[in-house]
N, C-alpha and C. Protein backbone atom coordinates (compact mmCIF):
# COMPACT_ATOMS: atom_id res chain seq x y z
N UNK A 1 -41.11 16.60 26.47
CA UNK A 1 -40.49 15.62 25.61
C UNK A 1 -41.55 14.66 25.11
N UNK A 2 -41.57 14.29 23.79
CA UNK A 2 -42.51 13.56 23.64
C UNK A 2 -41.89 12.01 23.38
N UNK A 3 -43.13 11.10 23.74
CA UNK A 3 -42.98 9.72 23.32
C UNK A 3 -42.98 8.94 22.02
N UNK A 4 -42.92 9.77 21.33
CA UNK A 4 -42.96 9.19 20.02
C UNK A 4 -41.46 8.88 19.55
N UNK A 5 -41.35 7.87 18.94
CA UNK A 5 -39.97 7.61 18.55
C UNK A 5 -40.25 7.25 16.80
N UNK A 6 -39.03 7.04 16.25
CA UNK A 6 -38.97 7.53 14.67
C UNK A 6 -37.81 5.97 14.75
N UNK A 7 -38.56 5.31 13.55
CA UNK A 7 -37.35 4.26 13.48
C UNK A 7 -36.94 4.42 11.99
N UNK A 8 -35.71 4.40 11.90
CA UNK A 8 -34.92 5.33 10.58
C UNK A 8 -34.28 3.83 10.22
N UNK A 9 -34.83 3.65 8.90
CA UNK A 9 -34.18 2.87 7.90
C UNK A 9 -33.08 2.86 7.28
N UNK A 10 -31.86 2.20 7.33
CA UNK A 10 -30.56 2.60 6.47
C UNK A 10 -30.45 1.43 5.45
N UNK A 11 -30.52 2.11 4.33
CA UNK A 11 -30.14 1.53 3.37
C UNK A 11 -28.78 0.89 4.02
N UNK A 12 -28.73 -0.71 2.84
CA UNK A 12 -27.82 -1.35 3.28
C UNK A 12 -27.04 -1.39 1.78
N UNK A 13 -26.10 -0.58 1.58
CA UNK A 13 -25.58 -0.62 0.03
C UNK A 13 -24.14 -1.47 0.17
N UNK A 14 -24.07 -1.96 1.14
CA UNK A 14 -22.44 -2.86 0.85
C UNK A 14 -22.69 -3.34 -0.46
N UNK A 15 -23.58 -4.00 -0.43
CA UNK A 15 -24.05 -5.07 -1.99
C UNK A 15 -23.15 -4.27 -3.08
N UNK A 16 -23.55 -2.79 -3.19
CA UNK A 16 -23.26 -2.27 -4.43
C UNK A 16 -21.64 -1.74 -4.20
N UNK A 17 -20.68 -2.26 -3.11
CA UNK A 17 -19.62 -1.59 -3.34
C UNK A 17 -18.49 -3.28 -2.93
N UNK A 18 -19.29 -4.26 -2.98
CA UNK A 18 -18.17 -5.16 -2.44
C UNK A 18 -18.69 -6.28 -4.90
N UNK A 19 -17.75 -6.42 -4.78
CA UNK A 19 -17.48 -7.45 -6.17
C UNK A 19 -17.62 -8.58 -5.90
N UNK A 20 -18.79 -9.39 -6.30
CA UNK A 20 -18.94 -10.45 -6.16
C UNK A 20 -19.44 -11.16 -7.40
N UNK A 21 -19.61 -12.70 -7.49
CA UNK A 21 -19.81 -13.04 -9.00
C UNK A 21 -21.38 -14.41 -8.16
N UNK A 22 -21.48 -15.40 -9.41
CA UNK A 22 -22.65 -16.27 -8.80
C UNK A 22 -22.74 -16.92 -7.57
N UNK A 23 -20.99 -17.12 -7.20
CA UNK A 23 -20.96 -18.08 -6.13
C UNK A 23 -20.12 -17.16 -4.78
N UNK A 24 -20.69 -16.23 -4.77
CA UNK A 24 -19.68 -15.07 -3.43
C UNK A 24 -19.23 -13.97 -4.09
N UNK A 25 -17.80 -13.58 -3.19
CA UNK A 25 -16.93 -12.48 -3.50
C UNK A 25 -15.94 -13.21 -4.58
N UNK A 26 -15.68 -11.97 -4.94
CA UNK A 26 -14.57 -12.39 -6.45
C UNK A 26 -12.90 -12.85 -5.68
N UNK A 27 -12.77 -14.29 -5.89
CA UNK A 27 -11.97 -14.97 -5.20
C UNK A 27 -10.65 -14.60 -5.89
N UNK A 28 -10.52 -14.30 -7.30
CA UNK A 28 -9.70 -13.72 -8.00
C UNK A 28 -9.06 -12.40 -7.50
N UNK A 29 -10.19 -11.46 -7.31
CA UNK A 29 -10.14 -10.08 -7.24
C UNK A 29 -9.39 -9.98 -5.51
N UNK A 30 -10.01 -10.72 -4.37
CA UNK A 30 -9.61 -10.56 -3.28
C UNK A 30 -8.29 -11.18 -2.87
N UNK A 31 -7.54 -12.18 -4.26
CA UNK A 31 -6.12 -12.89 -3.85
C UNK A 31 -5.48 -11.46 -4.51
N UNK A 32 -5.96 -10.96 -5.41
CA UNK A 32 -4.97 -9.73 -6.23
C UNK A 32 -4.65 -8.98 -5.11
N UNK A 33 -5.95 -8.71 -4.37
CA UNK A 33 -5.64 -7.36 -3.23
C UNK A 33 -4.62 -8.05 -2.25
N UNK A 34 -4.78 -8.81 -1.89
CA UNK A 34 -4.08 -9.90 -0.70
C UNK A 34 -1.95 -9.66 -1.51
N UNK A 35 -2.38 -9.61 -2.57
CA UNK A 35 -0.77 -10.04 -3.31
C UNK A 35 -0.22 -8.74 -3.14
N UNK A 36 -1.16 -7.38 -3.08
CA UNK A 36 -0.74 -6.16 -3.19
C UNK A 36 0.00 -5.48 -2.05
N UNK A 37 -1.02 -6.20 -1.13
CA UNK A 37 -0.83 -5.81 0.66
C UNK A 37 0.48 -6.60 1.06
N UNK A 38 0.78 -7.67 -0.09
CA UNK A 38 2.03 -8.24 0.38
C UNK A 38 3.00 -7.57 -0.21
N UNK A 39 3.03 -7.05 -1.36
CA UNK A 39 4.02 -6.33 -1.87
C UNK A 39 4.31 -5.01 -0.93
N UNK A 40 3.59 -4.65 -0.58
CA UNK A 40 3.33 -3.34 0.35
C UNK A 40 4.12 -3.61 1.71
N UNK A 41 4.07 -5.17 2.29
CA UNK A 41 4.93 -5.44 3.45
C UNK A 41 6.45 -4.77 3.62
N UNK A 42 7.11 -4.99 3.23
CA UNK A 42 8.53 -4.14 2.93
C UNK A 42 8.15 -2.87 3.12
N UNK A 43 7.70 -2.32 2.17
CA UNK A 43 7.23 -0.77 2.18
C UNK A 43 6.76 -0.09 3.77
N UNK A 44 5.79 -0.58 4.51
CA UNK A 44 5.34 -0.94 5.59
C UNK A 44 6.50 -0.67 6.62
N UNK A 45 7.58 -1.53 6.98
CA UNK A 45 8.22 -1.02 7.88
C UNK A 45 9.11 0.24 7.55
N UNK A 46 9.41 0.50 6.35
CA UNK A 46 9.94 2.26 6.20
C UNK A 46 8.88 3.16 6.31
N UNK A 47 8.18 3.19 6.42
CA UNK A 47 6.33 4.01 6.51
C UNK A 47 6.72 3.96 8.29
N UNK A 48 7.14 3.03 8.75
CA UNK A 48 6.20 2.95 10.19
C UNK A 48 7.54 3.44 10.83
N UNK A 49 8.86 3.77 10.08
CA UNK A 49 9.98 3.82 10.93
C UNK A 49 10.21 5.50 10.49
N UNK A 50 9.51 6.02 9.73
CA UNK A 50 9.62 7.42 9.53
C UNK A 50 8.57 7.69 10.61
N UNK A 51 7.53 7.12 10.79
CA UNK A 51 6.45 7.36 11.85
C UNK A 51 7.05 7.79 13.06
N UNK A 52 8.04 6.63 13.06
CA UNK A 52 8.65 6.83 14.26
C UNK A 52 9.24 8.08 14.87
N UNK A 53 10.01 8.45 13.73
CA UNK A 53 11.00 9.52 13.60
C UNK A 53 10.16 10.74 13.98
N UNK A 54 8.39 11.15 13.63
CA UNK A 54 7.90 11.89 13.21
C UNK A 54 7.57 12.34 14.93
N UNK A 55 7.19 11.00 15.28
CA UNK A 55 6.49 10.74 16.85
C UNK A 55 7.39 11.26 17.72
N UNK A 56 8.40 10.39 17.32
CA UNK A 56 9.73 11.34 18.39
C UNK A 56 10.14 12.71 18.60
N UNK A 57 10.15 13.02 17.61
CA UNK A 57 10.24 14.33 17.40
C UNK A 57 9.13 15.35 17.87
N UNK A 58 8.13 15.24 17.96
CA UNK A 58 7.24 15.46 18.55
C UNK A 58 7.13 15.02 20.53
N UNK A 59 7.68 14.04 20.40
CA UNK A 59 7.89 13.52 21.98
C UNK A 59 9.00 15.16 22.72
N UNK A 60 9.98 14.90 22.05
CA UNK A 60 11.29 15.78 22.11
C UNK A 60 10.31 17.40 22.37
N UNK A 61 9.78 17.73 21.33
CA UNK A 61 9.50 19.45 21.42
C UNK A 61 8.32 19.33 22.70
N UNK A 62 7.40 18.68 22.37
CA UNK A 62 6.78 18.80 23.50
C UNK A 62 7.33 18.92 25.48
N UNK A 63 8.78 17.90 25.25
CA UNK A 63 9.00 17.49 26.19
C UNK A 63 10.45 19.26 26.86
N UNK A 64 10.54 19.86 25.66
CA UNK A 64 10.86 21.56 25.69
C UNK A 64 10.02 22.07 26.09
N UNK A 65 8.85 22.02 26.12
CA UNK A 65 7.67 23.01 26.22
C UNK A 65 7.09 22.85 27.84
N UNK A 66 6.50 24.01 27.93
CA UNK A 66 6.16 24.02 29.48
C UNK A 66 4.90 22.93 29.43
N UNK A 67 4.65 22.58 30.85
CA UNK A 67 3.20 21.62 30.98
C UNK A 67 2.40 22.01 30.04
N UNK A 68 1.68 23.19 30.27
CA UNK A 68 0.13 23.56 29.72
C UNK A 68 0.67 24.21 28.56
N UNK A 69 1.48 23.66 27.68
CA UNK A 69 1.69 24.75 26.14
C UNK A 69 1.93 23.02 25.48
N UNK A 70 1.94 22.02 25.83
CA UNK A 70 1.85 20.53 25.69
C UNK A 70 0.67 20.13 24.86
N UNK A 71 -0.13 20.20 24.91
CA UNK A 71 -1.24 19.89 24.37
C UNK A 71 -1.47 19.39 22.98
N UNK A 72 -0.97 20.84 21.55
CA UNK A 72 -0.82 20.53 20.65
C UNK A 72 0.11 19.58 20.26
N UNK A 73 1.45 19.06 20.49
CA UNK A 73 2.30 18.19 20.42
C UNK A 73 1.67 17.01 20.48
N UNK A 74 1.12 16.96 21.91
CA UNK A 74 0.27 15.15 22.30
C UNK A 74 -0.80 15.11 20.84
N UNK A 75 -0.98 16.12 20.83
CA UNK A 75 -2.43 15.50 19.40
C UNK A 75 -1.61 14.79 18.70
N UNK A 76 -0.56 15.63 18.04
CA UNK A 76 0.28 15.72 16.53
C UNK A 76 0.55 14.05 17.09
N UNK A 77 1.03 13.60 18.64
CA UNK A 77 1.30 12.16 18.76
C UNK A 77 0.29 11.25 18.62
N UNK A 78 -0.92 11.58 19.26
CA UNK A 78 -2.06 10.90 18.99
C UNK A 78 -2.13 10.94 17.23
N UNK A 79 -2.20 11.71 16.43
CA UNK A 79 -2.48 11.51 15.20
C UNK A 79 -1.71 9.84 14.70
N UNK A 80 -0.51 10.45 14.74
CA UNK A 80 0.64 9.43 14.27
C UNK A 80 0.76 8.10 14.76
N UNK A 81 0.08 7.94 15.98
CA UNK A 81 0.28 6.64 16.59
C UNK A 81 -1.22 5.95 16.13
N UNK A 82 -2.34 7.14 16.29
CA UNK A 82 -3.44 6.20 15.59
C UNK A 82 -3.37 5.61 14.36
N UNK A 83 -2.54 6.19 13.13
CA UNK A 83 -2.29 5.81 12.14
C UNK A 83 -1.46 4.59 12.41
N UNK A 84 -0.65 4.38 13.01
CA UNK A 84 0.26 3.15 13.50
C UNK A 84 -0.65 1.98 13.38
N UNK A 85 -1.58 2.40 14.62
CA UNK A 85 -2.65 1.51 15.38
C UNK A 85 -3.24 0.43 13.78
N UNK A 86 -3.76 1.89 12.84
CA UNK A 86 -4.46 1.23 11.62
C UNK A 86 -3.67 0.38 11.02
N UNK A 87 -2.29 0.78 10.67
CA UNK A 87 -1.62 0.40 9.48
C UNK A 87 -1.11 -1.43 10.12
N UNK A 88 -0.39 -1.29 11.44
CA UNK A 88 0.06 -2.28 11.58
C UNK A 88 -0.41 -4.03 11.20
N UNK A 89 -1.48 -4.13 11.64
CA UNK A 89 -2.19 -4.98 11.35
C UNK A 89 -2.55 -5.75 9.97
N UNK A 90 -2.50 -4.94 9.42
CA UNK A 90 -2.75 -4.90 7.99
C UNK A 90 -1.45 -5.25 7.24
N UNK A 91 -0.45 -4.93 7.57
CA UNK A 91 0.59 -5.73 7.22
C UNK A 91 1.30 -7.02 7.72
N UNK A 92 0.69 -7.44 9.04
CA UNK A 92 1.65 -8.29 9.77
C UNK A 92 1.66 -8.04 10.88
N UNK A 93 2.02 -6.55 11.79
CA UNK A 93 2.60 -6.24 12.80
C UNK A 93 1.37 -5.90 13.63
N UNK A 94 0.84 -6.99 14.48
CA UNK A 94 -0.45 -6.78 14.99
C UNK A 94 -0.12 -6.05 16.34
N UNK A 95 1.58 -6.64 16.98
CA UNK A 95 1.39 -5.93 18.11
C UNK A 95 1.95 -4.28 17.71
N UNK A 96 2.49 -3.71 16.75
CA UNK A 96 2.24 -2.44 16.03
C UNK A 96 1.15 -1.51 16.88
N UNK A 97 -0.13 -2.54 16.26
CA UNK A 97 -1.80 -1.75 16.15
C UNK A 97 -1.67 -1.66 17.93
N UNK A 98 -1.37 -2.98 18.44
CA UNK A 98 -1.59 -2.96 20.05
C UNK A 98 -1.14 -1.65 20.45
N UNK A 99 0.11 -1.45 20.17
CA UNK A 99 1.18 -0.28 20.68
C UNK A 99 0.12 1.08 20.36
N UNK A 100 0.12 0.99 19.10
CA UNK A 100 -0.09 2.20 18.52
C UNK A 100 -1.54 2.55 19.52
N UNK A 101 -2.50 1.63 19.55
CA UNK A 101 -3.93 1.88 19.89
C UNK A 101 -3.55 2.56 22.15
N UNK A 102 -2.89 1.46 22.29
CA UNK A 102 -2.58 1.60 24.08
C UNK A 102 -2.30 2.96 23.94
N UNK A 103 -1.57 3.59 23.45
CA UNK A 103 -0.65 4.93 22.92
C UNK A 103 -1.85 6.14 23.15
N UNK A 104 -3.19 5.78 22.01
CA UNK A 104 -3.91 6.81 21.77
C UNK A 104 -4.78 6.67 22.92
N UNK A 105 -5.06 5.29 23.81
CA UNK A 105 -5.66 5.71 24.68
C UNK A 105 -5.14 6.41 26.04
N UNK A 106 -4.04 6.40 26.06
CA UNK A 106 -2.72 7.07 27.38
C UNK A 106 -3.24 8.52 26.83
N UNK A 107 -2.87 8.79 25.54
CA UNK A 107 -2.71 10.09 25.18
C UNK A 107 -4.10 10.96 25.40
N UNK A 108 -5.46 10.05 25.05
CA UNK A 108 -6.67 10.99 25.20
C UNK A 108 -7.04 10.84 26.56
N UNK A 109 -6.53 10.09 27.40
CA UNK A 109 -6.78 10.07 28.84
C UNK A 109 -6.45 11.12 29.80
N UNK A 110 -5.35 11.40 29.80
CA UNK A 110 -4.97 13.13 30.29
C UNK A 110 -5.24 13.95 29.69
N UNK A 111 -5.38 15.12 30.99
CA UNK A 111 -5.60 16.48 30.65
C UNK A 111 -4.25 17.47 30.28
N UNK A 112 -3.45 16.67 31.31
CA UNK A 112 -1.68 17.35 30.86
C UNK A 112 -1.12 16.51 30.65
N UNK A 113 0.04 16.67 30.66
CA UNK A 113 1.49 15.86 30.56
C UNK A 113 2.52 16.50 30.96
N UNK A 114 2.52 15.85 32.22
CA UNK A 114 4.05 16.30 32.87
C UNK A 114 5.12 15.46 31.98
N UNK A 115 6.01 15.50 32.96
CA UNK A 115 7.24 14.81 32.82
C UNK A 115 7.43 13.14 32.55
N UNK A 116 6.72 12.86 33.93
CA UNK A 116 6.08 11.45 33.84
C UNK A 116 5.18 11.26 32.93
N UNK A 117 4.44 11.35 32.09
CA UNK A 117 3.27 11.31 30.87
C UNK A 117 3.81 11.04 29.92
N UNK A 118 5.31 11.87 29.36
CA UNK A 118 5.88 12.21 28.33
C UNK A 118 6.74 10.70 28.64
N UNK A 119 7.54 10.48 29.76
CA UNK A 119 8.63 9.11 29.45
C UNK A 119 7.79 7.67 29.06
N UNK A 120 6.38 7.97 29.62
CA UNK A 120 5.37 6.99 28.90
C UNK A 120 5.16 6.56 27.90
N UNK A 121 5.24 7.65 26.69
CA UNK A 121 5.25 7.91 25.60
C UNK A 121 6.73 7.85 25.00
N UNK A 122 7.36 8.02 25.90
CA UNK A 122 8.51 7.88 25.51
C UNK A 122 9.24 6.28 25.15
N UNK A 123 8.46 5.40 26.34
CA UNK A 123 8.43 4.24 26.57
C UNK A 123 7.85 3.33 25.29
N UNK A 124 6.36 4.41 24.91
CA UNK A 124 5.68 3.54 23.84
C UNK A 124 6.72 3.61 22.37
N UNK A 125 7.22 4.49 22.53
CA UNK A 125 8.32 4.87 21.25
C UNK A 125 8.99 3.78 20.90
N UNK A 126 9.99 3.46 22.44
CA UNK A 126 10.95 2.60 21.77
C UNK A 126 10.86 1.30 21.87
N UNK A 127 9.87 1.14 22.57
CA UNK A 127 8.73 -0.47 22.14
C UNK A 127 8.79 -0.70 20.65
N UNK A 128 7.58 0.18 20.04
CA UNK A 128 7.38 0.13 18.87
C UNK A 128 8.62 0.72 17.73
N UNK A 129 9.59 0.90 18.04
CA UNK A 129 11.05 0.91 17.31
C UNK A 129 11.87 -0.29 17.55
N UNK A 130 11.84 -1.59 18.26
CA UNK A 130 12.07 -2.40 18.94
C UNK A 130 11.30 -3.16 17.90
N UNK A 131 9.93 -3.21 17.77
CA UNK A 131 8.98 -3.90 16.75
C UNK A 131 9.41 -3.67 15.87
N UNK A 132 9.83 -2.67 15.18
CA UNK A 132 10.15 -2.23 13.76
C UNK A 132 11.42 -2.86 13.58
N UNK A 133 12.33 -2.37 14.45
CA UNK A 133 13.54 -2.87 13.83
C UNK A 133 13.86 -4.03 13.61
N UNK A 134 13.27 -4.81 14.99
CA UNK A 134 13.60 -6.34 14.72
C UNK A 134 12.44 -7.24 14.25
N UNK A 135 11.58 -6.59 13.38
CA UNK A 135 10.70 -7.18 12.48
C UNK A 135 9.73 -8.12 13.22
N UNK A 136 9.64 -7.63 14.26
CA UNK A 136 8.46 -8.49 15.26
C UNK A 136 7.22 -8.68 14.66
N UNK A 137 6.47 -9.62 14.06
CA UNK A 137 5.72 -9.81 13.50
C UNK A 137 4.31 -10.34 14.11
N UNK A 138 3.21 -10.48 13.88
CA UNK A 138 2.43 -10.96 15.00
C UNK A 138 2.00 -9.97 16.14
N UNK A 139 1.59 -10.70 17.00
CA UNK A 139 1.53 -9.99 18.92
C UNK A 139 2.65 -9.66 19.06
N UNK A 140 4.04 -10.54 18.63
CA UNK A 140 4.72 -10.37 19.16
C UNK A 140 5.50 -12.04 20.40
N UNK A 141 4.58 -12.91 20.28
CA UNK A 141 4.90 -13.91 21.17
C UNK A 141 5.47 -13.67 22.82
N UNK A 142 5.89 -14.45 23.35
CA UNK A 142 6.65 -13.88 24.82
C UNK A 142 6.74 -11.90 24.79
N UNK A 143 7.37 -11.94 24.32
CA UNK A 143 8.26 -10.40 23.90
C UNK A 143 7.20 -9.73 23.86
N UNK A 144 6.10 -10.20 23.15
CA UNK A 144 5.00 -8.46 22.66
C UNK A 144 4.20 -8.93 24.34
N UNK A 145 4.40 -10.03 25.22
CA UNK A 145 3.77 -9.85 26.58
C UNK A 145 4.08 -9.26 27.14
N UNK A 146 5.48 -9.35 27.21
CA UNK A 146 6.30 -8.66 28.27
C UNK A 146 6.64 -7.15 27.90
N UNK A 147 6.32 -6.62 26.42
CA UNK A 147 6.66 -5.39 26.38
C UNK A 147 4.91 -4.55 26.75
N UNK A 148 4.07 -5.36 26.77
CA UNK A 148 2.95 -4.71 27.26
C UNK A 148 2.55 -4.40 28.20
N UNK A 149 2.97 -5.74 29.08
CA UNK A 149 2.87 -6.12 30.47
C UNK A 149 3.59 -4.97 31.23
N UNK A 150 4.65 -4.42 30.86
CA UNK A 150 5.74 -3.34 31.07
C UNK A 150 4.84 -2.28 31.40
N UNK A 151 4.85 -1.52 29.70
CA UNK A 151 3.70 -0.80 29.76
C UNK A 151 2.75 -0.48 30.43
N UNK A 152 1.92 -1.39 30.43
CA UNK A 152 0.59 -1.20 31.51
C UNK A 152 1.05 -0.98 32.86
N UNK A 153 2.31 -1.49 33.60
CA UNK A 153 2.52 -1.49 35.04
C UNK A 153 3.10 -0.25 35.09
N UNK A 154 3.58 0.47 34.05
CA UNK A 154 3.91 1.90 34.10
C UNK A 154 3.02 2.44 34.31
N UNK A 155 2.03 2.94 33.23
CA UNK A 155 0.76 3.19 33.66
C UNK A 155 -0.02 3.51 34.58
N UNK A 156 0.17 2.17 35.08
CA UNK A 156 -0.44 1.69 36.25
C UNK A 156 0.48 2.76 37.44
N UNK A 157 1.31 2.42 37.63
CA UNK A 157 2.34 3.03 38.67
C UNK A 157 2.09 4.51 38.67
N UNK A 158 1.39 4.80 37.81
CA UNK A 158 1.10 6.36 37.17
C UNK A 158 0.27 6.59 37.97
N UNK A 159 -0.72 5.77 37.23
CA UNK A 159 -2.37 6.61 38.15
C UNK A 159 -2.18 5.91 39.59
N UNK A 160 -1.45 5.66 40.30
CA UNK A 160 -1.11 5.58 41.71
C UNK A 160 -0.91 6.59 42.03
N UNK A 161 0.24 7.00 41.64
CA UNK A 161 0.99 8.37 42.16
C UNK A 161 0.24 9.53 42.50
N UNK A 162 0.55 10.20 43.37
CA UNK A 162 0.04 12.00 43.44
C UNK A 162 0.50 12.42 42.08
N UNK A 163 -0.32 13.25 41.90
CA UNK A 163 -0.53 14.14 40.84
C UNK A 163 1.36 15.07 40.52
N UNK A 164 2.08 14.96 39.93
CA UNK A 164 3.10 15.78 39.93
C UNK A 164 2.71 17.00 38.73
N UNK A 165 1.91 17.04 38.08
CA UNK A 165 1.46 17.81 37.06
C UNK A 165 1.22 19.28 37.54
């Protein structure tokens, strides 16, 4: 192995992709986007409540399927909940992103999913249908503690247990 090391220069091109005028960013241009993302709010919880629908459904077949034929299902959930993770935030629903993100890390953490794995997920579901429906906005205040706090002690209660997998 040799000692020589290579220090690699990266162009820094933000310059050429962010709009800015003499005095910063275009204060105009960034309230337009800001007005858009608000118009988009509404839109936002029917996006995240078909999500739902999509996730579940996926919860459901997987939860037909034997242990080790599980696998593809959890992705298709991981997909959908990472998208959650992104979108929420961006509209309002920060504890959304919380849900959605806790979700993808449960999901890439096992190798299977029993029974117990799946009501986890099952758990993160109707959290984040709970957020949706009743327009929980934010963390969430008290409520997005206690629905996390939940969560995690499930979890938790999980990787205690012997293995039932």
């Amino acid at each position: 192995m040799s000692d020589k090391h290579e220090i690699i220069q990266v162009p820094n091109v933000l310059k050429s992709k962010v709009s800015y005028g003499p005095d910063g960013v275009d204060v105009e241009a960034l309230e337009r986007a800001e007005a858009v993302i608000a118009n988009l709010r509404s839109s936002y919880l029917v996006w995240a409540q078909e999500d739902l629908v999509k996730i579940h459904a996926l919860y459901e077949q997987a939860l037909a399927l034997p242990v080790d034929a599980r696998g593809p299902s959890i992705k298709a959930v991981f997909g959908i909940a990472h998208d959650i993770k992104g979108q929420g935030g961006s509209f309002g629903y920060q504890l959304m992103t919380i849900l959605g993100n806790q979700l993808c890390r449960f999901a890439e953490s096992r190798p299977l999913f029993g029974d117990a794995e799946l009501d986890i997920i099952r758990l993160h579901i109707a959290a984040m249908r709970t957020v949706i429906g009743d327009q929980i906005e934010g963390e969430g205040g008290a409520l997005g503690e206690d629905l996390l706090r939940g969560l995690q002690a499930v979890i938790a209660k999980l990787d205690k247990a012997p293995s039932a997998v």
